[in-house]
C-alpha atoms as a PDB file:
ATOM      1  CA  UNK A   1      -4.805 121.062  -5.538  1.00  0.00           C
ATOM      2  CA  UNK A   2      -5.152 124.711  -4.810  1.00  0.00           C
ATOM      3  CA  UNK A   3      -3.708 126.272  -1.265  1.00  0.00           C
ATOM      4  CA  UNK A   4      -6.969 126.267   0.081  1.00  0.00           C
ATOM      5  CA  UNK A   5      -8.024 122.808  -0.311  1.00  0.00           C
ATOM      6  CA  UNK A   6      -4.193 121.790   0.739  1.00  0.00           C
ATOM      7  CA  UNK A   7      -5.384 123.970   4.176  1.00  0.00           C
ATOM      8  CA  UNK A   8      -8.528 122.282   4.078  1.00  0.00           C
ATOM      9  CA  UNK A   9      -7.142 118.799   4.340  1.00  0.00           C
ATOM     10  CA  UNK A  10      -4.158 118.917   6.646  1.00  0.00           C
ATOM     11  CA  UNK A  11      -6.292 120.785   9.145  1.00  0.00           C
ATOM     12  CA  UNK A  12      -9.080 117.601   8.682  1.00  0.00           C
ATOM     13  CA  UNK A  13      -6.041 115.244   9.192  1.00  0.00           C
ATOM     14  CA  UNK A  14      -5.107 117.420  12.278  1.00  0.00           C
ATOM     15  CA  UNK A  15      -8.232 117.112  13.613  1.00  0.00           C
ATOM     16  CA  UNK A  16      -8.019 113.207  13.163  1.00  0.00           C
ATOM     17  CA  UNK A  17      -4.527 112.328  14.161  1.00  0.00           C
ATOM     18  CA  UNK A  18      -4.926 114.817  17.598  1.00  0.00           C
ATOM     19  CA  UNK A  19      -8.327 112.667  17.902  1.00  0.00           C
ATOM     20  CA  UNK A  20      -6.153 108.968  17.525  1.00  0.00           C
ATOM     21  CA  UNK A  21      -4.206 109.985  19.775  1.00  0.00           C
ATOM     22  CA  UNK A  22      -6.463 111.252  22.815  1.00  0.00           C
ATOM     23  CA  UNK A  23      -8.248 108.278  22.528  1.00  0.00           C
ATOM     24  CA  UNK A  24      -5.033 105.883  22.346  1.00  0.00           C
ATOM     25  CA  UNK A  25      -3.957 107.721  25.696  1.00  0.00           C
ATOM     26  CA  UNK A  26      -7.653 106.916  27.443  1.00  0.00           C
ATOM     27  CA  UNK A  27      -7.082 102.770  26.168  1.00  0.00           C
ATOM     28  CA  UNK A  28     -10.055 103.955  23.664  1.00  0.00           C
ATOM     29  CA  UNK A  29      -9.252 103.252  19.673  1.00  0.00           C
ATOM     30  CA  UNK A  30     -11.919 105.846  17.792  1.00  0.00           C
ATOM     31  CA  UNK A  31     -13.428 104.622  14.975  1.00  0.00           C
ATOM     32  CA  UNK A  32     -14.980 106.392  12.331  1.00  0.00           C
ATOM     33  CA  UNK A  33     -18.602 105.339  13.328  1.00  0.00           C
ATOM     34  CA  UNK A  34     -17.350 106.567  17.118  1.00  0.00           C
ATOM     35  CA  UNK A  35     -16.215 109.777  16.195  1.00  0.00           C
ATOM     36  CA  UNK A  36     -19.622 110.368  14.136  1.00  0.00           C
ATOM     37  CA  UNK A  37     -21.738 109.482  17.437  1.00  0.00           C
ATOM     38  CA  UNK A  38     -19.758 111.281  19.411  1.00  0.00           C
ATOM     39  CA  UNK A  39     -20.009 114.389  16.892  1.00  0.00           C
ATOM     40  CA  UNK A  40     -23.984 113.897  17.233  1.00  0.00           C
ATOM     41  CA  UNK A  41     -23.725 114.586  21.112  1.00  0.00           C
ATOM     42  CA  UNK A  42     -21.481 117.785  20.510  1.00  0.00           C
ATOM     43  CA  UNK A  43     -24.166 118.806  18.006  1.00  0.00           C
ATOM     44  CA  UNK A  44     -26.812 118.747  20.532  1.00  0.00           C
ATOM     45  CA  UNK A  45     -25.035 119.908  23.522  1.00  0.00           C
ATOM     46  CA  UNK A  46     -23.848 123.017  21.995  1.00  0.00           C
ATOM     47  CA  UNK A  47     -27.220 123.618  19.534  1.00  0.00           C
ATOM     48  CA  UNK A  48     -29.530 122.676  22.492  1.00  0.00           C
ATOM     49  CA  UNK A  49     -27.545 124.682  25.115  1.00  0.00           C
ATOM     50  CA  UNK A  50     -26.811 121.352  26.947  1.00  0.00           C
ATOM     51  CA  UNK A  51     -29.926 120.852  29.249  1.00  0.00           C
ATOM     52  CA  UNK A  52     -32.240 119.209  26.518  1.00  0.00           C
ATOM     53  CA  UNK A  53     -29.523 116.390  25.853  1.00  0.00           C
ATOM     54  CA  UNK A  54     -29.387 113.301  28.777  1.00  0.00           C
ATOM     55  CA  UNK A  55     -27.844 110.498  28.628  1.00  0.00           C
ATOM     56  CA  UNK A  56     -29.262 107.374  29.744  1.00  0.00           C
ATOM     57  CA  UNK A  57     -28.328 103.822  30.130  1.00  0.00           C
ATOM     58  CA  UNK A  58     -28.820  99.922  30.497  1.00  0.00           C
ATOM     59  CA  UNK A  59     -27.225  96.310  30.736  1.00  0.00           C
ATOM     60  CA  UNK A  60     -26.860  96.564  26.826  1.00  0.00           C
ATOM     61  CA  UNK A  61     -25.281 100.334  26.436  1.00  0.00           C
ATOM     62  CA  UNK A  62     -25.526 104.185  26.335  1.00  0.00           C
ATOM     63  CA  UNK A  63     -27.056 106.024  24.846  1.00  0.00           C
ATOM     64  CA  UNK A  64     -28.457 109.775  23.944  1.00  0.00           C
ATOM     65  CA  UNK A  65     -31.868 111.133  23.917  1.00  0.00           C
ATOM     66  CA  UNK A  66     -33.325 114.554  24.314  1.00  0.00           C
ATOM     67  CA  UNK A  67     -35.889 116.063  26.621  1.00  0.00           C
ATOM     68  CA  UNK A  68     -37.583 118.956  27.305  1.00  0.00           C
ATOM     69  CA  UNK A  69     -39.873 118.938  30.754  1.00  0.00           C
ATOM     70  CA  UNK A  70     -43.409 119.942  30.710  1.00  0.00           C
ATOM     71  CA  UNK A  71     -44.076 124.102  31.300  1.00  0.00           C
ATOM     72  CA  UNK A  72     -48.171 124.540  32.785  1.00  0.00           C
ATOM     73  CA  UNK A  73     -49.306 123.802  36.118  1.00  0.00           C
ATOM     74  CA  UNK A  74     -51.450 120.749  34.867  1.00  0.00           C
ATOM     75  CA  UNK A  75     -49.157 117.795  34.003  1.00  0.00           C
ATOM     76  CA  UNK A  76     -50.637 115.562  31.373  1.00  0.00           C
ATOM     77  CA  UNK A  77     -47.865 113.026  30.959  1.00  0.00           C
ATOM     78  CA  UNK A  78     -45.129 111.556  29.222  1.00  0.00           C
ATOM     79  CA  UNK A  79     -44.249 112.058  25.323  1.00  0.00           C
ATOM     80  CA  UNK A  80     -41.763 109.369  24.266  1.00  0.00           C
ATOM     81  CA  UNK A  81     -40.459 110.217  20.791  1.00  0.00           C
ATOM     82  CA  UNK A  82     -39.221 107.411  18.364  1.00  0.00           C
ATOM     83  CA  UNK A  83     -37.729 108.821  15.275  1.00  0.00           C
ATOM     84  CA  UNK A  84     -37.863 107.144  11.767  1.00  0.00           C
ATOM     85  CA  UNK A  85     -35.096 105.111   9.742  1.00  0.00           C
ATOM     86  CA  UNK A  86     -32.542 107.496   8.531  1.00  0.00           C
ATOM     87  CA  UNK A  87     -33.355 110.689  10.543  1.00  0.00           C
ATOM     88  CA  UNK A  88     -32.480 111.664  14.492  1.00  0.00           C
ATOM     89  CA  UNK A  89     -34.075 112.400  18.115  1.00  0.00           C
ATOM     90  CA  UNK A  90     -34.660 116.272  16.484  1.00  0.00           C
ATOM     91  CA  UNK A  91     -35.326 115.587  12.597  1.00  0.00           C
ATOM     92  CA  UNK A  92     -37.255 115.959  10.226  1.00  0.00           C
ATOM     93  CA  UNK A  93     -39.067 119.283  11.271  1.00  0.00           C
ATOM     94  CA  UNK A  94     -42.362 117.824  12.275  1.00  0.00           C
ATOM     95  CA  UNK A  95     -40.358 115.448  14.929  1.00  0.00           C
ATOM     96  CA  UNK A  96     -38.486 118.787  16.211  1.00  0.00           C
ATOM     97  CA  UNK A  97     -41.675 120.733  16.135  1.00  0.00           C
ATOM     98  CA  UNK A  98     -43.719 118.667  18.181  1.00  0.00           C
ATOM     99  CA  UNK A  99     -40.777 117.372  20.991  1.00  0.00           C
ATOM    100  CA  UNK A 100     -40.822 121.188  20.954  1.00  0.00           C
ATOM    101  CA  UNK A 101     -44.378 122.518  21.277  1.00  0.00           C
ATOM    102  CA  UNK A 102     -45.765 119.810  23.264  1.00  0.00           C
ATOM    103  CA  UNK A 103     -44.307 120.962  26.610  1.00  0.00           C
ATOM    104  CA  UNK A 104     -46.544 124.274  26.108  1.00  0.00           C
ATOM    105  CA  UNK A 105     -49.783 121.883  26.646  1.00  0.00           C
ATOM    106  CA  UNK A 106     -48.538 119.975  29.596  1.00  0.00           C
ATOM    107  CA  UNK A 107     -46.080 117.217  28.419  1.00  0.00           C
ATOM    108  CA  UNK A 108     -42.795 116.166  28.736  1.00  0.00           C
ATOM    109  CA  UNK A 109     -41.124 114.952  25.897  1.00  0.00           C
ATOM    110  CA  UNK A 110     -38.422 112.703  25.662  1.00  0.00           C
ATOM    111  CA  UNK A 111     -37.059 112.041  22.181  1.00  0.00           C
ATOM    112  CA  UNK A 112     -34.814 108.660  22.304  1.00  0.00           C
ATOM    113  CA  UNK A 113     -31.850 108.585  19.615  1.00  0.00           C
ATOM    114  CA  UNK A 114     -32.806 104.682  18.110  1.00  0.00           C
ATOM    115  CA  UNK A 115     -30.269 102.447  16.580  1.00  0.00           C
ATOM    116  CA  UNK A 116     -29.563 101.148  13.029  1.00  0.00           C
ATOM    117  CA  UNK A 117     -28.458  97.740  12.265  1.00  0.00           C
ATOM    118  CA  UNK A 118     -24.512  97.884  12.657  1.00  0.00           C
ATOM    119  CA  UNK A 119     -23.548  98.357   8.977  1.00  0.00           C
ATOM    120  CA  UNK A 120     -25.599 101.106   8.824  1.00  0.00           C
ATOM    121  CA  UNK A 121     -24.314 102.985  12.668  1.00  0.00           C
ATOM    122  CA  UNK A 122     -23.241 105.809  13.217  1.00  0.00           C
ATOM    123  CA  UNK A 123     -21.593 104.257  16.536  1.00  0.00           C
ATOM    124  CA  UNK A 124     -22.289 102.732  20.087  1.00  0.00           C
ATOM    125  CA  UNK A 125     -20.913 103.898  23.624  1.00  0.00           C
ATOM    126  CA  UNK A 126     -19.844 101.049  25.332  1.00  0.00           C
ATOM    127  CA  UNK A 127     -21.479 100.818  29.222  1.00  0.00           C
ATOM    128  CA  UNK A 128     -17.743 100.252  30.450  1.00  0.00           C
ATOM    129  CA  UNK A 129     -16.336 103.896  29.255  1.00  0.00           C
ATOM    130  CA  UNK A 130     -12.523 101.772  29.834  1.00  0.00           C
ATOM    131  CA  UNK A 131     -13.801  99.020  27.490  1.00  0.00           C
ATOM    132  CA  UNK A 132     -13.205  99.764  23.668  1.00  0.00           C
ATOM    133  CA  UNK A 133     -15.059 101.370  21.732  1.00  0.00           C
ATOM    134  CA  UNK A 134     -15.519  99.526  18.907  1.00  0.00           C
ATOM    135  CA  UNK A 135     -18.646  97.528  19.223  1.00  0.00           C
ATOM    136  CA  UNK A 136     -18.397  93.761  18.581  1.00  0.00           C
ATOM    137  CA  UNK A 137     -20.823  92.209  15.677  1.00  0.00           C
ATOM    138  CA  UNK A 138     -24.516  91.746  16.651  1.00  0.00           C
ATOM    139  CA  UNK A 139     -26.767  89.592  15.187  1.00  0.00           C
ATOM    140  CA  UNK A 140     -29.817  91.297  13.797  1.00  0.00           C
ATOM    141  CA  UNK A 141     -32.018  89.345  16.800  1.00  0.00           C
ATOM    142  CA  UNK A 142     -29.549  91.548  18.960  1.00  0.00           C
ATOM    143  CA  UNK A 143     -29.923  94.691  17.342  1.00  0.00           C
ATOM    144  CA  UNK A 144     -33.963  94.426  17.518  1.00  0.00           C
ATOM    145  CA  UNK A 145     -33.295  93.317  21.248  1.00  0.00           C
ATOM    146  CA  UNK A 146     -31.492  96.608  21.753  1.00  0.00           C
ATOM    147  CA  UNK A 147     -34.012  98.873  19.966  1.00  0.00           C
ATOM    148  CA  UNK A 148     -36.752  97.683  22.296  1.00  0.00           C
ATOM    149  CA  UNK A 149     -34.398  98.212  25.222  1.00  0.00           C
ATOM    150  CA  UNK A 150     -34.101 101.380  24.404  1.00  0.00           C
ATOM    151  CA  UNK A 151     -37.988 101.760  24.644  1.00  0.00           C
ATOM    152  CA  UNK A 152     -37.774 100.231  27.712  1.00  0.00           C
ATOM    153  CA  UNK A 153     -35.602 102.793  29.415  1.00  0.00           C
ATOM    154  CA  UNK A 154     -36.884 105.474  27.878  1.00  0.00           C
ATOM    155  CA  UNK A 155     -40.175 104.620  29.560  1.00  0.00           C
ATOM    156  CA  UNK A 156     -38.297 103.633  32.540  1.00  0.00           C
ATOM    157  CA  UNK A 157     -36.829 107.801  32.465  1.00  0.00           C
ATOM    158  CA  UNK A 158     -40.238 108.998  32.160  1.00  0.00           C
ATOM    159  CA  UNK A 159     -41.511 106.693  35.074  1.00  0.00           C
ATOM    160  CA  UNK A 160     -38.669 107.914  37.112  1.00  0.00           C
ATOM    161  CA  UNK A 161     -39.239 111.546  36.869  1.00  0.00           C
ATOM    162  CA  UNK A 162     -42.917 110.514  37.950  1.00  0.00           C
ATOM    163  CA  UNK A 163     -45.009 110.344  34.671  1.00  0.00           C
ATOM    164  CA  UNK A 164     -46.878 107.144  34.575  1.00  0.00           C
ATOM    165  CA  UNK A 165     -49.359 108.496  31.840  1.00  0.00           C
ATOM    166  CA  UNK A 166     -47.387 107.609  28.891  1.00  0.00           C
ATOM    167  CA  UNK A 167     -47.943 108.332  25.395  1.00  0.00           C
ATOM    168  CA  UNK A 168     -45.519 107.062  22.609  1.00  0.00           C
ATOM    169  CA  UNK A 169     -45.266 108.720  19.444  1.00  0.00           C
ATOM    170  CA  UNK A 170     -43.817 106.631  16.111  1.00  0.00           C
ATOM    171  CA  UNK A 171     -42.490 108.367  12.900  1.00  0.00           C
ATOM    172  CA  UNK A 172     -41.667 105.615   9.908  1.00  0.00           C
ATOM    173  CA  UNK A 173     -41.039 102.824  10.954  1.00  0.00           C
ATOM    174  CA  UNK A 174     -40.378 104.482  14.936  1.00  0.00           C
ATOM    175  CA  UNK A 175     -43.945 103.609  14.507  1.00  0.00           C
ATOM    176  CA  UNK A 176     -43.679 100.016  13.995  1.00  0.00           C
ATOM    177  CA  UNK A 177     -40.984  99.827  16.874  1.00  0.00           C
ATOM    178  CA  UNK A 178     -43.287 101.428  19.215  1.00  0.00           C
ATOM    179  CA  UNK A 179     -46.204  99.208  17.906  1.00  0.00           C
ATOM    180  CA  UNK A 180     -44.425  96.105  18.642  1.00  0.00           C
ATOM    181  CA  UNK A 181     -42.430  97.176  21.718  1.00  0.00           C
ATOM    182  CA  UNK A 182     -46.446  97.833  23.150  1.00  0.00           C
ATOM    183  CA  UNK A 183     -48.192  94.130  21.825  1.00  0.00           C
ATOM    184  CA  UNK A 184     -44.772  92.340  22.830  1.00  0.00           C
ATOM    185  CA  UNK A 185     -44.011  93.699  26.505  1.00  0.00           C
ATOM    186  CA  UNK A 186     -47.398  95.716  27.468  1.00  0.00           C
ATOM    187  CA  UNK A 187     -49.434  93.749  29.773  1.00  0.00           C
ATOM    188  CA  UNK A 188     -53.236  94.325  30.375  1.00  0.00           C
ATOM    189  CA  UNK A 189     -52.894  95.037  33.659  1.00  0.00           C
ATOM    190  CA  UNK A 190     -50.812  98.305  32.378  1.00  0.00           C
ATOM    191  CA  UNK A 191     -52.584  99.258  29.781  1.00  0.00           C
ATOM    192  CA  UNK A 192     -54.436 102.177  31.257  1.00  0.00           C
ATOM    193  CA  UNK A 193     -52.174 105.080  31.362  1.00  0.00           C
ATOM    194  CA  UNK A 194     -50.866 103.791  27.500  1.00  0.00           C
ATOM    195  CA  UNK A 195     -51.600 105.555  24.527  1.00  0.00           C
ATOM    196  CA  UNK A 196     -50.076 105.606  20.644  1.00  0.00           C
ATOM    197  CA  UNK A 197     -49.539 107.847  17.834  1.00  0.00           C
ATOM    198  CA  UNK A 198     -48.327 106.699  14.479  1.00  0.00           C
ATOM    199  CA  UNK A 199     -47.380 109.000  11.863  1.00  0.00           C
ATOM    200  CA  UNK A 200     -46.707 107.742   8.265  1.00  0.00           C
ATOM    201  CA  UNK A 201     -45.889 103.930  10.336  1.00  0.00           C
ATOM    202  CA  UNK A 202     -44.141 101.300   7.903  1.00  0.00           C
ATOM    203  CA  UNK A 203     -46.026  98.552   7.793  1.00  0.00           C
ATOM    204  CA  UNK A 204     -43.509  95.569   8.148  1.00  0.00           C
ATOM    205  CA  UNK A 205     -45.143  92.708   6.286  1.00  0.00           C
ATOM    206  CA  UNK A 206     -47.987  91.864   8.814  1.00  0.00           C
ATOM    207  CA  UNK A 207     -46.346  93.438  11.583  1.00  0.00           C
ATOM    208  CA  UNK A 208     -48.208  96.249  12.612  1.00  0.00           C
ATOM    209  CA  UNK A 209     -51.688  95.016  11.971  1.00  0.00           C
ATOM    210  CA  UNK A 210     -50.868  92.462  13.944  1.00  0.00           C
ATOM    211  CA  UNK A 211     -49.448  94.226  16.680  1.00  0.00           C
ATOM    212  CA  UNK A 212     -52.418  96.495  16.734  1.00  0.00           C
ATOM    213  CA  UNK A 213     -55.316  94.372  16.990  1.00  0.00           C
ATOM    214  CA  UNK A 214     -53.389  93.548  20.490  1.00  0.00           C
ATOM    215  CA  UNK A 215     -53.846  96.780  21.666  1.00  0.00           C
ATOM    216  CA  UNK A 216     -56.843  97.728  23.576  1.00  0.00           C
ATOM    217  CA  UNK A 217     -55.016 101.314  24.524  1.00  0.00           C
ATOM    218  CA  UNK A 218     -55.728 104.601  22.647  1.00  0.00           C
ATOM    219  CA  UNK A 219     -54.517 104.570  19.190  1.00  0.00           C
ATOM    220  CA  UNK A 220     -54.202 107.616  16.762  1.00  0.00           C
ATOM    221  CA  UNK A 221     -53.043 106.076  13.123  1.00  0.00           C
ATOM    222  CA  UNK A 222     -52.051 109.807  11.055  1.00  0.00           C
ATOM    223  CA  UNK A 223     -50.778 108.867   7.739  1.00  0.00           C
ATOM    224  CA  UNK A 224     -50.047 111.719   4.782  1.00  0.00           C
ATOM    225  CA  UNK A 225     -48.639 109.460   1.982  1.00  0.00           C
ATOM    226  CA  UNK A 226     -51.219 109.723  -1.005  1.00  0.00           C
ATOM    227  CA  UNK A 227     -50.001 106.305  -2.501  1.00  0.00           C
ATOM    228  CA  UNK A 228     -52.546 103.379  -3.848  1.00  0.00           C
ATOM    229  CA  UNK A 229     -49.901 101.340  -1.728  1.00  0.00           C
ATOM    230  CA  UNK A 230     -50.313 103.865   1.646  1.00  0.00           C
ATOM    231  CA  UNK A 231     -54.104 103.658   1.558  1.00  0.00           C
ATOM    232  CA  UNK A 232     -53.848  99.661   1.197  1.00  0.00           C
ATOM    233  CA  UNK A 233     -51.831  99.307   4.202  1.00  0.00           C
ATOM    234  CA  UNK A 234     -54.109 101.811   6.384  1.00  0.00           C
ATOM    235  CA  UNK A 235     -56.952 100.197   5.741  1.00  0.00           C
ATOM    236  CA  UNK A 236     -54.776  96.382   6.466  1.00  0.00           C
ATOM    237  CA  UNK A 237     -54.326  98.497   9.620  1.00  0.00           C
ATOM    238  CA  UNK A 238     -57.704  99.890  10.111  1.00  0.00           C
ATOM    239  CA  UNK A 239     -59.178  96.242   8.939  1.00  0.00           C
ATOM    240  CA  UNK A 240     -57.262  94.450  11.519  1.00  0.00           C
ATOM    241  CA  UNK A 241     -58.169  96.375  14.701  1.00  0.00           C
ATOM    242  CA  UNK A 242     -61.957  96.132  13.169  1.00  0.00           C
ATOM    243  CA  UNK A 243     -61.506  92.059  13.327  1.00  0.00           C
ATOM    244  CA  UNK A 244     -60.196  92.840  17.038  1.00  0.00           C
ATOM    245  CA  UNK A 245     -63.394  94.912  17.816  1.00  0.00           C
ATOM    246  CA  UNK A 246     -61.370  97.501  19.494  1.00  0.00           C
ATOM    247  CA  UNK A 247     -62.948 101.033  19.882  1.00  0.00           C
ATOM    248  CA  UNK A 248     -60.369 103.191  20.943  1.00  0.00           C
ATOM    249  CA  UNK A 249     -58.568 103.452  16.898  1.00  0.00           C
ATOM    250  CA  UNK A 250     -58.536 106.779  15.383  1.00  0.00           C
ATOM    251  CA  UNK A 251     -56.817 106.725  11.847  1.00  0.00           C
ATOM    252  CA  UNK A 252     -56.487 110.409   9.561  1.00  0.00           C
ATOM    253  CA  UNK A 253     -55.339 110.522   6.222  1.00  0.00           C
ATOM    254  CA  UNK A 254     -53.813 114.206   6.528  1.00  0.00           C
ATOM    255  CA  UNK A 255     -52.475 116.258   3.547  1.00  0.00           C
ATOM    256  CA  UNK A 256     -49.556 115.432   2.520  1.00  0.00           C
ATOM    257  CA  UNK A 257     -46.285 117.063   3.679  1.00  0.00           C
ATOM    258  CA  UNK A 258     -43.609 118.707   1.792  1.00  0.00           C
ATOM    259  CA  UNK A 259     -40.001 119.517   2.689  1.00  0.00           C
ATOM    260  CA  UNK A 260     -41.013 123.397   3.036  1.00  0.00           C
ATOM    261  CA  UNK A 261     -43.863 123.717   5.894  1.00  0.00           C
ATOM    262  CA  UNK A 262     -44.374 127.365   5.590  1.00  0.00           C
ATOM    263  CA  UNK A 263     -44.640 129.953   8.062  1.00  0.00           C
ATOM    264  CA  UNK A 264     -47.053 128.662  10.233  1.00  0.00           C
ATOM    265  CA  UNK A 265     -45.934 128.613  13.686  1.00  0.00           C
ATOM    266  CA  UNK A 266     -47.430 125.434  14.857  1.00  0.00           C
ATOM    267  CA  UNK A 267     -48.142 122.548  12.063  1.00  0.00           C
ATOM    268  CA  UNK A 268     -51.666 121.353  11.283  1.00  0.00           C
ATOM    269  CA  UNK A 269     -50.303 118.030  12.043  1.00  0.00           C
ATOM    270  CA  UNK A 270     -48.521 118.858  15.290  1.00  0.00           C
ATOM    271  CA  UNK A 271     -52.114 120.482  16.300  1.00  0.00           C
ATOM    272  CA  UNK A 272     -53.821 116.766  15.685  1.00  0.00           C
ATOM    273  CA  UNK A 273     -51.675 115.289  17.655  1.00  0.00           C
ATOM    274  CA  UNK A 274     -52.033 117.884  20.622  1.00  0.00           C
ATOM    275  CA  UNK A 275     -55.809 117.840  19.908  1.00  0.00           C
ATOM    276  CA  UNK A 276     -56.281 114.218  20.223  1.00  0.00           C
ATOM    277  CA  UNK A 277     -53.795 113.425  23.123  1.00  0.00           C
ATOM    278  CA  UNK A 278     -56.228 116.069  25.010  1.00  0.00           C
ATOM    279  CA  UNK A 279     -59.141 114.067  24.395  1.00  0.00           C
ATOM    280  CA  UNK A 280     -57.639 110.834  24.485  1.00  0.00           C
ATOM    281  CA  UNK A 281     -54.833 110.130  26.835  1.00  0.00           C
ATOM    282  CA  UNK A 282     -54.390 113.367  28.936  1.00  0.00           C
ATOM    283  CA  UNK A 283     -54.538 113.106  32.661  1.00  0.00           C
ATOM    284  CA  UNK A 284     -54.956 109.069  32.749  1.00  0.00           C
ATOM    285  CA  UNK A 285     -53.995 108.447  36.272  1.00  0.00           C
ATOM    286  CA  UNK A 286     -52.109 104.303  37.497  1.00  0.00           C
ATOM    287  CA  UNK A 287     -51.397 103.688  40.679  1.00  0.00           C
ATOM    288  CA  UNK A 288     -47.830 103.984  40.739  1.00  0.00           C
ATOM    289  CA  UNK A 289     -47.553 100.940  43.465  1.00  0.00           C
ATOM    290  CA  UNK A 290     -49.131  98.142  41.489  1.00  0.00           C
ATOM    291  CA  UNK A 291     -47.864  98.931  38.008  1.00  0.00           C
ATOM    292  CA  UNK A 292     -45.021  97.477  37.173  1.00  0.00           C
ATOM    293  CA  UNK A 293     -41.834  98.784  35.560  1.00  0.00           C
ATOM    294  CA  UNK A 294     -41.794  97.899  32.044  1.00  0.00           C
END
């Protein structure tokens, strides 16, 4: 081992023991998974200058999410964000780009940082900041029941900073979450002032069909994948909401995306989303006495 890589790896174990030991003097044990959460929050805080990161909270836990507030003088609504398997609240680009652009055109976005299955974490703030850190095994019925919680206050945040015209916007399989959390908890008295975008949704077994054809709200189903497989489960998806007679189903097959999206300043893809929410779900007003928080 040469003197650099000896420097290298006392300062990491530094970094770690001074780390133990802060959190032994608080009655906090840091875990790995902790310390990689808590990493994620110093990312943002310092990358997004601090006022795009909130942190927001319920009976189950905290937890992180980013927002950026709507910037014209005609409000459309509420963007809530739900980020695929595997990536964050501001990843891959096309997530980042739109959470970004779509406060130009009137709405607020709010991009919620969703949880894996425990294995899988990165880590969980405890509600109690005194209690310990390390979070106790869940079941998986618990970890779906906190996903959809998070939904919930997400939707809740929006509500409270008065947006009631909410549109929620699924990457992956945020799409099926989103899908799901709408069919399962979405009741037809609130279902104008809804809306839903899917982009490249995993289709759970018979999940998301199903969920759709519950949904008489705006729907825009964007896939790009070029697969046999992708164009069998659009049209399960398309054939279901047919079955349902619902109307209000738009589904693109756009061209497929690469890691590299060029130069251009606002994605073709960001621009369909922006182009239907305008003539789909902008400017829905509720009245904010009857509805009911969700």
């Amino acid at each position: 081992m040469n003197n650099l890589q000896q420097f290298f790896c006392g300062s990491v174990l530094f970094l770690l023991l001074n780390a133990m030991q802060l959190g032994m003097a608080q009655g906090i044990i840091p875990t790995p998974k902790l310390l990689k959460a808590q990493d994620l929050a110093t990312y943002y805080e310092r990358a997004l200058k601090g006022e795009q990161v909130v942190l927001l909270e319920n009976e189950l836990e905290k937890f992180y999410a980013l927002t950026l507030e709507q910037e014209t003088a005609d409000p459309k609504g509420g963007l809530l964000i739900l980020h695929d398997k595997g990536q964050t609240a501001d990843w891959p680009f096309l997530l980042q780009q739109t959470r970004q652009f779509m406060p130009s055109v009137g709405w607020t976005t709010l991009s919620l940082d969703l949880p894996t299955p425990q294995g899988e974490a990165l880590g969980r703030l405890a509600v109690n900041e005194n209690a310990n850190a390390e979070a106790p095994p869940e079941t998986d019925e618990q970890w779906q029941a906190r996903v959809l919680e998070r939904i919930a206050t997400g939707i809740r945040q929006l509500n409270n900073e008065g947006l009631l015209n909410i549109a929620i916007l699924g990457y992956g399989d945020g799409g099926y979450w989103a899908s799901r959390y709408l069919a399962e908890r979405l009741s037809e008295e609130e279902e104008t002032g809804y809306a839903l975008i899917l982009v490249d949704v995993v289709t759970h077994p018979d999940d998301v069909p199903s969920n759709l054809s519950q949904l008489d709200i705006p729907v825009l189903d964007l896939y790009m994948a070029n697969s046999e497989f992708a164009h069998r489960q659009a049209q399960q998806r398309l054939a279901a909401v047919n079955r349902a007679k619902l109307t209000n189903f738009t589904q693109i097959h756009d061209a497929l995306r690469q890691q590299s999206y060029g130069a251009a300043p606002i994605d073709r893809s960001t621009r369909r989303i922006w182009g239907w929410l305008r003539n789909n779900a902008s400017g829905g007003e509720v009245n904010a006495v009857e509805k009911p928080t969700p």
